[in-house]
Protein backbone atom coordinates (compact mmCIF):
# COMPACT_ATOMS: atom_id res chain seq x y z
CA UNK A 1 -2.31 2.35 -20.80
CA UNK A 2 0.93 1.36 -18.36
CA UNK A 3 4.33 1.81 -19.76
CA UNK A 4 6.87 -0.84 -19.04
CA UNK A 5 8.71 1.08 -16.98
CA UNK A 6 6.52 2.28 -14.74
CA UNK A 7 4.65 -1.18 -13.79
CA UNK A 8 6.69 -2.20 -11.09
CA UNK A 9 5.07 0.99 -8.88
CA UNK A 10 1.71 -0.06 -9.36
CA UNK A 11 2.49 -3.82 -8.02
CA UNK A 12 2.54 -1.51 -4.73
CA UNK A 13 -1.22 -1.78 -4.65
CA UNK A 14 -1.34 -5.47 -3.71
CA UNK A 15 1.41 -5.99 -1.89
CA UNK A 16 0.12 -3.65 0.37
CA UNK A 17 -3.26 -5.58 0.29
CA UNK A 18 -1.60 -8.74 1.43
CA UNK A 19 0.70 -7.32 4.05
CA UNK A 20 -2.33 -5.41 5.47
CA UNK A 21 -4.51 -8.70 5.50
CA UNK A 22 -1.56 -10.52 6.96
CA UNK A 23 -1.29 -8.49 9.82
CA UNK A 24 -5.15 -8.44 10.47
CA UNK A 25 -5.00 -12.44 10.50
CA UNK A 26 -1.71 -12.35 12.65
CA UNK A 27 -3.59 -10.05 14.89
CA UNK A 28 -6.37 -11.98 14.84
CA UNK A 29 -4.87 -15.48 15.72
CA UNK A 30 -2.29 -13.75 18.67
CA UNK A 31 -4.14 -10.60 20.01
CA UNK A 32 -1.89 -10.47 22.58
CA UNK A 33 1.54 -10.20 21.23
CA UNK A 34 0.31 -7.90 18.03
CA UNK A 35 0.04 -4.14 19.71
CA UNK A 36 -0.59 -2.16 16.75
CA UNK A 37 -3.11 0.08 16.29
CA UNK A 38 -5.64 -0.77 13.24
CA UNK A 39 -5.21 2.96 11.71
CA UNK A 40 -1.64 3.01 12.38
CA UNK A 41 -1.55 -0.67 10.53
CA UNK A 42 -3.67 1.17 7.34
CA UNK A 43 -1.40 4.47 7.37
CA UNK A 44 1.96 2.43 7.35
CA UNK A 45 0.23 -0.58 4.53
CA UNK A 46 -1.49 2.65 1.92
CA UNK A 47 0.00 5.51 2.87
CA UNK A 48 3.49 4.94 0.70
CA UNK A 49 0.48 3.53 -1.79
CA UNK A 50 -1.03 6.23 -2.14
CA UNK A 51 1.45 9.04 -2.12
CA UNK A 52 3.18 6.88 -5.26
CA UNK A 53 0.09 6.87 -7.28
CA UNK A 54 -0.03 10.47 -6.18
CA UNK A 55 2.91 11.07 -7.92
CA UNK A 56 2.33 9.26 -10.87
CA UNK A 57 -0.84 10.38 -11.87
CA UNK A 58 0.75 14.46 -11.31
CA UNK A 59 3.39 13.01 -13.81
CA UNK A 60 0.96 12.01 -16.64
CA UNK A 61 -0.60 14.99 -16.11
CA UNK A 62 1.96 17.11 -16.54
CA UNK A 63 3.49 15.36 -19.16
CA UNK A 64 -0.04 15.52 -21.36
């Protein structure tokens, strides 16, 4: 179903995970010194995400 070469974009996906749940632990240990908003936090962790699988999905399409 993946192709080789395209498997390192969709390691995005938990990366994104972690640093998202990082922050909310960070934030949740030191609420003080972490100022970011929560929907700002999930734009900046799935946005990039999202916008790659986007693209990939538009690229099996049009290649099919």
């Amino acid at each position: 179903m993946f192709d080789k070469e395209n498997l390192k974009y969709f390691l995005i996906w938990p990366i994104s995970v972690l640093t998202a749940i990082f922050f909310k632990y960070y934030g949740f240990l030191r609420p003080d010194v972490l100022l970011i908003n929560n929907y700002l936090l999930f734009l900046l962790v799935f946005g990039p995400a999202l916008v790659v699988t986007i693209i990939l999905v538009f690229n099996k399409i049009l290649k099919s």
